[in-house]
PDB file of N, CA and C in Angstrom:
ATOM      1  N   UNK A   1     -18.057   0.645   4.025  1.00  0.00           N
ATOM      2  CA  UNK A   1     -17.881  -0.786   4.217  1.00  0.00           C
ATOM      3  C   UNK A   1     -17.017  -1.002   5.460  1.00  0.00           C
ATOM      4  N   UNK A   2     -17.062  -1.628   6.214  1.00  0.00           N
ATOM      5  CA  UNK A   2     -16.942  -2.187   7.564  1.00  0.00           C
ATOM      6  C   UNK A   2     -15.355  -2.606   7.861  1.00  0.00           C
ATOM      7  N   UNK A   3     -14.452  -2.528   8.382  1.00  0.00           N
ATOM      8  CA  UNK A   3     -13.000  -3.094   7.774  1.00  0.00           C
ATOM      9  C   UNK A   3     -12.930  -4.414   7.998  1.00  0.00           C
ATOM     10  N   UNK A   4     -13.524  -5.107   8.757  1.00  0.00           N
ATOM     11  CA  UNK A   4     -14.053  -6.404   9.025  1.00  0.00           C
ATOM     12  C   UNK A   4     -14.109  -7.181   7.197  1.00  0.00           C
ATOM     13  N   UNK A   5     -14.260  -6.073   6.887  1.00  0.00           N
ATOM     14  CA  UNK A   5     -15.187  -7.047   5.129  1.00  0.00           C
ATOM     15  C   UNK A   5     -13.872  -6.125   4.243  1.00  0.00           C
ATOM     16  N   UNK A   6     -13.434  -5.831   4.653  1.00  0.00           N
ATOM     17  CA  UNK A   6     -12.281  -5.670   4.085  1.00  0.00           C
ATOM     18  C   UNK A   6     -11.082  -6.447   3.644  1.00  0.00           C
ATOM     19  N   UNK A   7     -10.701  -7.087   4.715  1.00  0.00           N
ATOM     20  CA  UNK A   7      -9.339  -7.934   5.250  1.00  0.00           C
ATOM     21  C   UNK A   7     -10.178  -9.286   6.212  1.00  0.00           C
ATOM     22  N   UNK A   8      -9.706  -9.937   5.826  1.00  0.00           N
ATOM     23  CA  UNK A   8      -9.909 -11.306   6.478  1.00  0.00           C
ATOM     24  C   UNK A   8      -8.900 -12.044   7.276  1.00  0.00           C
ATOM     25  N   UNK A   9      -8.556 -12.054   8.478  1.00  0.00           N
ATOM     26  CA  UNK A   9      -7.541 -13.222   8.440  1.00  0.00           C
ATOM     27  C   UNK A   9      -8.248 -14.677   8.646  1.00  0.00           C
ATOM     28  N   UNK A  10      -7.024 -15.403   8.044  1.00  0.00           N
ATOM     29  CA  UNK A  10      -7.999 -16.585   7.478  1.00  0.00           C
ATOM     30  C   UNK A  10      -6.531 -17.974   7.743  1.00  0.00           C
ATOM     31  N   UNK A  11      -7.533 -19.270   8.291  1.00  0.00           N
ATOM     32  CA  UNK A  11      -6.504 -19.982   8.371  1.00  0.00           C
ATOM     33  C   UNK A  11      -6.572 -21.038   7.405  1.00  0.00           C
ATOM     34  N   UNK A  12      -5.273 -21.442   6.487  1.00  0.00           N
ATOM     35  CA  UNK A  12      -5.738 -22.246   5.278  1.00  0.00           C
ATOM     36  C   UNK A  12      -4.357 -22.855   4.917  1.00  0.00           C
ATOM     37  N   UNK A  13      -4.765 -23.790   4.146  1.00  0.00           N
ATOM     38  CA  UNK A  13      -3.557 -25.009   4.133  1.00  0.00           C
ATOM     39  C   UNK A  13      -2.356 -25.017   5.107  1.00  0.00           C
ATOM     40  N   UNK A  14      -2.445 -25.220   6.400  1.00  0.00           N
ATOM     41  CA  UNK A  14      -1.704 -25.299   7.523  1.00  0.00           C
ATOM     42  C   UNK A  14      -1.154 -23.898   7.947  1.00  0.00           C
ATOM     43  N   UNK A  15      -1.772 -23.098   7.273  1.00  0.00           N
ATOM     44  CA  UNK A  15      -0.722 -21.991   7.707  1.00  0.00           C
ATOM     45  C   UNK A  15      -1.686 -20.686   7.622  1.00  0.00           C
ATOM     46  N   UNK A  16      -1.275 -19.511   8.613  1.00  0.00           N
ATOM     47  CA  UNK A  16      -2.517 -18.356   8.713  1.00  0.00           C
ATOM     48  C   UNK A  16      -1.687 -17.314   7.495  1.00  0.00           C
ATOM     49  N   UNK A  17      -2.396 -16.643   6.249  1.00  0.00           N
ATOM     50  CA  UNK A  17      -2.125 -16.335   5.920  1.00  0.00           C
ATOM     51  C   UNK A  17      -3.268 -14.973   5.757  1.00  0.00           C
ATOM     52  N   UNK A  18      -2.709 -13.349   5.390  1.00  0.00           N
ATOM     53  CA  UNK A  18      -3.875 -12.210   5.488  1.00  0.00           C
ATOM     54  C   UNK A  18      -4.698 -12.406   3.873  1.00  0.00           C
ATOM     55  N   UNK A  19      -5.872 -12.367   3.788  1.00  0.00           N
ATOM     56  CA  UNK A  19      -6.036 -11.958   2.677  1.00  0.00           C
ATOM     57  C   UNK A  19      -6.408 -10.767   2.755  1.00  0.00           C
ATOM     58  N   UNK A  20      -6.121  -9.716   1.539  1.00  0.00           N
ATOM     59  CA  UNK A  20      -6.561  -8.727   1.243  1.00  0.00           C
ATOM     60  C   UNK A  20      -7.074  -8.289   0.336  1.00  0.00           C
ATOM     61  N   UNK A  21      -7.195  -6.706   0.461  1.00  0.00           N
ATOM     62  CA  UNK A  21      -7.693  -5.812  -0.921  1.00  0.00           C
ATOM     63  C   UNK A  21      -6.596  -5.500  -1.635  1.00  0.00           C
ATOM     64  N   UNK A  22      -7.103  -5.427  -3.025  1.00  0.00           N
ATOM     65  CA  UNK A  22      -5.510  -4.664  -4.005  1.00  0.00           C
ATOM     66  C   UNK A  22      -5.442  -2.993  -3.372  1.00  0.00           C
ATOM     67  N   UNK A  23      -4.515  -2.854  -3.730  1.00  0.00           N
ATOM     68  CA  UNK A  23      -3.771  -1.422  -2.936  1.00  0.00           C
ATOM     69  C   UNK A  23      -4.792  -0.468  -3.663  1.00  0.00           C
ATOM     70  N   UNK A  24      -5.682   0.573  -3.347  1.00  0.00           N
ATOM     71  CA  UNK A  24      -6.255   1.550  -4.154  1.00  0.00           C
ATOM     72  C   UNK A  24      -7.382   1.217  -3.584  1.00  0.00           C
ATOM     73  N   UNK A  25      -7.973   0.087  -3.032  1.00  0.00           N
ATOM     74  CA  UNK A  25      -9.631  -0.061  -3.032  1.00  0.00           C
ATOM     75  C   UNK A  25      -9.726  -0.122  -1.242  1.00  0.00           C
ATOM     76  N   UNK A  26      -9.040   0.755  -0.937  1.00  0.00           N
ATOM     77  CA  UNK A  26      -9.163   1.029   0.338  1.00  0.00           C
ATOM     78  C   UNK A  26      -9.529   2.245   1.060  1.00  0.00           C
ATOM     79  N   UNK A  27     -10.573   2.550   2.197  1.00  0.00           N
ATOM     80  CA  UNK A  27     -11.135   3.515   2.466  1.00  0.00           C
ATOM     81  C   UNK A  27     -10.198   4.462   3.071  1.00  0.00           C
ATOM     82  N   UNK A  28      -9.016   3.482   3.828  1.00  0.00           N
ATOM     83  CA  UNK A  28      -8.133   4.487   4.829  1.00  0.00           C
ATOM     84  C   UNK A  28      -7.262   4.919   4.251  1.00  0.00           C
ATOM     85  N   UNK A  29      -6.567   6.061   4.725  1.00  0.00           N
ATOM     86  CA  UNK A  29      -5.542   6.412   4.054  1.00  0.00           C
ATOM     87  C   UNK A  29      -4.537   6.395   5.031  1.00  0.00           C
ATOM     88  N   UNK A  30      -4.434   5.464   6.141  1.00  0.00           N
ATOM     89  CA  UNK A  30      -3.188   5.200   7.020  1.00  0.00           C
ATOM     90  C   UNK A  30      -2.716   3.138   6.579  1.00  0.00           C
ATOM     91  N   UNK A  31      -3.362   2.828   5.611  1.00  0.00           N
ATOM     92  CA  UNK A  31      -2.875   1.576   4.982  1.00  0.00           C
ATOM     93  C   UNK A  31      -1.338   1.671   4.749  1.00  0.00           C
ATOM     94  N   UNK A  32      -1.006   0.371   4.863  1.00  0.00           N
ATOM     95  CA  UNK A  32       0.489  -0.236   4.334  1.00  0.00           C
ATOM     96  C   UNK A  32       0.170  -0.885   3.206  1.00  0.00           C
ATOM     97  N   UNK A  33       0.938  -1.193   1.922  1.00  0.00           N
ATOM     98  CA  UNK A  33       1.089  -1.777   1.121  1.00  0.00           C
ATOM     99  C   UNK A  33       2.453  -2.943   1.190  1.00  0.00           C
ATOM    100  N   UNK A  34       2.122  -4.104   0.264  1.00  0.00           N
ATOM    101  CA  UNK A  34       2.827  -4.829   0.360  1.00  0.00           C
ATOM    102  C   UNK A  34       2.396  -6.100  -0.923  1.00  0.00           C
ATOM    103  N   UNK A  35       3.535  -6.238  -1.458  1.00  0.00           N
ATOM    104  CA  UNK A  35       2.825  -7.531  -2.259  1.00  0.00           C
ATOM    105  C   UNK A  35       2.182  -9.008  -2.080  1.00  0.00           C
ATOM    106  N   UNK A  36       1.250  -9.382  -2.866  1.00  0.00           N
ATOM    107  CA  UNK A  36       0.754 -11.114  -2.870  1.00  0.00           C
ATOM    108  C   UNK A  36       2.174 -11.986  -2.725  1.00  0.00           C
ATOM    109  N   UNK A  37       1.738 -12.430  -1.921  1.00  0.00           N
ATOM    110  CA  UNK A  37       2.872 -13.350  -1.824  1.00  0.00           C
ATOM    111  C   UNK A  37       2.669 -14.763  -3.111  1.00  0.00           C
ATOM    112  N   UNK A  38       2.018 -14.849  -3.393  1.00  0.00           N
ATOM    113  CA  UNK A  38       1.810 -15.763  -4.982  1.00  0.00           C
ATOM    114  C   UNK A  38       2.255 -14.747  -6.237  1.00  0.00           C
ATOM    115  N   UNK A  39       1.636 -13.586  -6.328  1.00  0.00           N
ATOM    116  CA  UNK A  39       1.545 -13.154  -7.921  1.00  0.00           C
ATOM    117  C   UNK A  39       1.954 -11.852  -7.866  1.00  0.00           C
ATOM    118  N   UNK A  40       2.252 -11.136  -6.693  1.00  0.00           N
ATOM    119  CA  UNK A  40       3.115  -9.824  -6.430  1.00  0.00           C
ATOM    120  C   UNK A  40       2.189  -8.943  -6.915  1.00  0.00           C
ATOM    121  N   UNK A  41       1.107  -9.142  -6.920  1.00  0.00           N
ATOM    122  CA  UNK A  41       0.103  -7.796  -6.680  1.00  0.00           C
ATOM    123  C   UNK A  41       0.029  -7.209  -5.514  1.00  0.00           C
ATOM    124  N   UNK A  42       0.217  -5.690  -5.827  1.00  0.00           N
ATOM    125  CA  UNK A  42      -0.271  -4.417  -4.514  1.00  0.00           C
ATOM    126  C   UNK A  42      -0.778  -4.832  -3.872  1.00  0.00           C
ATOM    127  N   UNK A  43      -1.220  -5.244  -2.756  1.00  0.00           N
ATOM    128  CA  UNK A  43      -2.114  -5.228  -1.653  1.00  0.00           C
ATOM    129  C   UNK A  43      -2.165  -3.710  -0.592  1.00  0.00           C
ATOM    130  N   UNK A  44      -3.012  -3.578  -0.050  1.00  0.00           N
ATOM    131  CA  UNK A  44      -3.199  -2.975   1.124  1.00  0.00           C
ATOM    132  C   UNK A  44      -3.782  -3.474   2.141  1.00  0.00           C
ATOM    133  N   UNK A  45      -2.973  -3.115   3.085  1.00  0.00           N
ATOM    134  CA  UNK A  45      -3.539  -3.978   4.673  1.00  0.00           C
ATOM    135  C   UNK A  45      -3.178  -2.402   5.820  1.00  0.00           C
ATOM    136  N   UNK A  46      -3.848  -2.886   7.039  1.00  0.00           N
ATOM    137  CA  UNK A  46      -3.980  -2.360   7.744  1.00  0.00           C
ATOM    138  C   UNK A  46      -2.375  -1.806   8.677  1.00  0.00           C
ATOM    139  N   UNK A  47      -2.174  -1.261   9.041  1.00  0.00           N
ATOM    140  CA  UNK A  47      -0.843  -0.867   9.657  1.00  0.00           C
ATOM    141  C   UNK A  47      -0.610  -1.353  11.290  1.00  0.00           C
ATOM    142  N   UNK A  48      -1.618  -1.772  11.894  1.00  0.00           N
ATOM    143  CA  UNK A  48      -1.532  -3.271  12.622  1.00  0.00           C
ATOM    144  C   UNK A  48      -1.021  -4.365  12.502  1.00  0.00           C
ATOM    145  N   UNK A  49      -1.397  -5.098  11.267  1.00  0.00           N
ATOM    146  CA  UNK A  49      -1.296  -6.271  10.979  1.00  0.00           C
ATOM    147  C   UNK A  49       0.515  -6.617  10.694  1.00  0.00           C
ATOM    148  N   UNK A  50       0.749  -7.986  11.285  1.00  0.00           N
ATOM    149  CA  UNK A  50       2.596  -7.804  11.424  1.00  0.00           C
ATOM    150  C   UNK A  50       2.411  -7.522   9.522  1.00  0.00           C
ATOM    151  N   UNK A  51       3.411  -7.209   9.562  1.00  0.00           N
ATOM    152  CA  UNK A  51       3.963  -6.879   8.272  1.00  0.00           C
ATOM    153  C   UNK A  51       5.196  -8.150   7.570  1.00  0.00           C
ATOM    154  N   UNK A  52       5.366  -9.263   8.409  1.00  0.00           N
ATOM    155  CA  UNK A  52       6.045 -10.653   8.223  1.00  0.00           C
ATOM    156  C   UNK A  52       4.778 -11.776   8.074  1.00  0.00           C
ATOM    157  N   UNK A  53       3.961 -11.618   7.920  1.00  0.00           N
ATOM    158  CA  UNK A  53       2.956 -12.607   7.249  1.00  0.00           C
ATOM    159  C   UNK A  53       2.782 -12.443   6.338  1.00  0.00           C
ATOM    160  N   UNK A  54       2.820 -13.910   5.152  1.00  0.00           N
ATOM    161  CA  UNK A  54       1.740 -13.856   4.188  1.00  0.00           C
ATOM    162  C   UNK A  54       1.082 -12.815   4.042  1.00  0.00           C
ATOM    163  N   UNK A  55       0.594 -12.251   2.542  1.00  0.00           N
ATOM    164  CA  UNK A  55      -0.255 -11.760   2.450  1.00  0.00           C
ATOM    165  C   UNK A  55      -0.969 -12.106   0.846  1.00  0.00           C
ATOM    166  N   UNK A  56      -2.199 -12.574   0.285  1.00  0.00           N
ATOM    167  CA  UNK A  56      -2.524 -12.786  -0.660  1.00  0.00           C
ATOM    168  C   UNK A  56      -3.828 -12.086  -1.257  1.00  0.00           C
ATOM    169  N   UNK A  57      -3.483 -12.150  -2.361  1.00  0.00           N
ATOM    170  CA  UNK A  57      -4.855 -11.299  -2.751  1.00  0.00           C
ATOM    171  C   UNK A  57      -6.208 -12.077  -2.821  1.00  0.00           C
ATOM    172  N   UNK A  58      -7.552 -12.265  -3.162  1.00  0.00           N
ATOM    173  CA  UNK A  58      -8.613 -12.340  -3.127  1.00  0.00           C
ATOM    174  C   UNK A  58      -8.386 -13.544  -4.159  1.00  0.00           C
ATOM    175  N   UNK A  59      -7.995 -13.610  -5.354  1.00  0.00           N
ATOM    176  CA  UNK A  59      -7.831 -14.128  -6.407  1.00  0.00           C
ATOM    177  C   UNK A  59      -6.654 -15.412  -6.290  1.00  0.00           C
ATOM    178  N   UNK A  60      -5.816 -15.166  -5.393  1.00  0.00           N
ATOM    179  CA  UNK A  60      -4.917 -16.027  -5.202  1.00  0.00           C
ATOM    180  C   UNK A  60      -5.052 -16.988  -4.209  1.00  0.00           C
ATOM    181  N   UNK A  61      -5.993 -16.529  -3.341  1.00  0.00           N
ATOM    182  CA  UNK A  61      -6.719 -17.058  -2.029  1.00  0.00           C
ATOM    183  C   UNK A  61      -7.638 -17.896  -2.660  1.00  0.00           C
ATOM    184  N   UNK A  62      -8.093 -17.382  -3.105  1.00  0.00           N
ATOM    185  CA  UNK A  62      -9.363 -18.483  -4.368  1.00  0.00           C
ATOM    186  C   UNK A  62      -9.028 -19.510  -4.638  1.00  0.00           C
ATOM    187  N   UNK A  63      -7.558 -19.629  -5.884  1.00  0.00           N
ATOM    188  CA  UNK A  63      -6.836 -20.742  -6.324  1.00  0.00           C
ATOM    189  C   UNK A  63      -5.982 -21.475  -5.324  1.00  0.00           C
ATOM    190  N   UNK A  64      -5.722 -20.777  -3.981  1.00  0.00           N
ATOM    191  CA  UNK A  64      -4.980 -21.947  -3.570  1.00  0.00           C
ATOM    192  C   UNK A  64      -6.162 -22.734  -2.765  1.00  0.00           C
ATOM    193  N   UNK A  65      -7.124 -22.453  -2.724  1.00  0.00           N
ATOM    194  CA  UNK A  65      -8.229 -22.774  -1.934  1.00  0.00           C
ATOM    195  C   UNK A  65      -8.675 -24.078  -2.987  1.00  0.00           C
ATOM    196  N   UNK A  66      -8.705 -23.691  -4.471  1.00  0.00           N
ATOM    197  CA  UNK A  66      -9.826 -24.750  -5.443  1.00  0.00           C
ATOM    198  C   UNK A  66      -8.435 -25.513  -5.333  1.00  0.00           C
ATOM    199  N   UNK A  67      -7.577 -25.033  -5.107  1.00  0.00           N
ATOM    200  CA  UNK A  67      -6.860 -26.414  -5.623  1.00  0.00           C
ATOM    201  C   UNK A  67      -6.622 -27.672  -4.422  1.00  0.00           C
ATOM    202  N   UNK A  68      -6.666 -27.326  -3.289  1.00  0.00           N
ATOM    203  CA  UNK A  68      -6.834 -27.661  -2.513  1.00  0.00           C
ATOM    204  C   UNK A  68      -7.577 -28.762  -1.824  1.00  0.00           C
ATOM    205  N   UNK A  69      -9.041 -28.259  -2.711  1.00  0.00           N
ATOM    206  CA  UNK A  69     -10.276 -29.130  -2.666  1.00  0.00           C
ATOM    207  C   UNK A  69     -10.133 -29.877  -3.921  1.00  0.00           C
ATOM    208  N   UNK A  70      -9.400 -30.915  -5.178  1.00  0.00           N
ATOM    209  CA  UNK A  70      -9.637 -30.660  -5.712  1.00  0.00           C
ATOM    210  C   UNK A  70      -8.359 -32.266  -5.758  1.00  0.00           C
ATOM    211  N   UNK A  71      -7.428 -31.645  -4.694  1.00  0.00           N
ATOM    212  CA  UNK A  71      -6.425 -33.157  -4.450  1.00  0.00           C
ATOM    213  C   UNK A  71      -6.892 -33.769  -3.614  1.00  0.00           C
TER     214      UNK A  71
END
């Protein structure tokens, strides 16, 4: 799988935040880990990416997204 479809950066409710994969479902083994900034799940991200951004998981990205659409 492509790392492109991995990690997204994504810009959403005023602010750029990474989404990611949970820590484990990653092909590389030069990943950083770091928690959701909503629900403190593992993530893994790339060892590029600043390490002072946001980072949210798939699931948390979801809900702040429905809720969003929704007020």
């Amino acid at each position: 799988m492509p790392e492109s479809t991995s990690q997204a950066r994504m810009r959403s409710l005023g602010s750029e935040v990474l989404v990611c994969r949970e820590a484990g479902d990653s092909p590389f083994a030069d990943d950083r880990q770091g928690p959701c900034a909503d629900c403190g799940r593992a993530l893994s991200y790339r060892p590029y990416l600043p390490d002072d951004e946001p980072k949210l998981c798939v699931a948390c990205f979801a809900a702040r997204k429905a809720s969003r659409q929704t007020n």
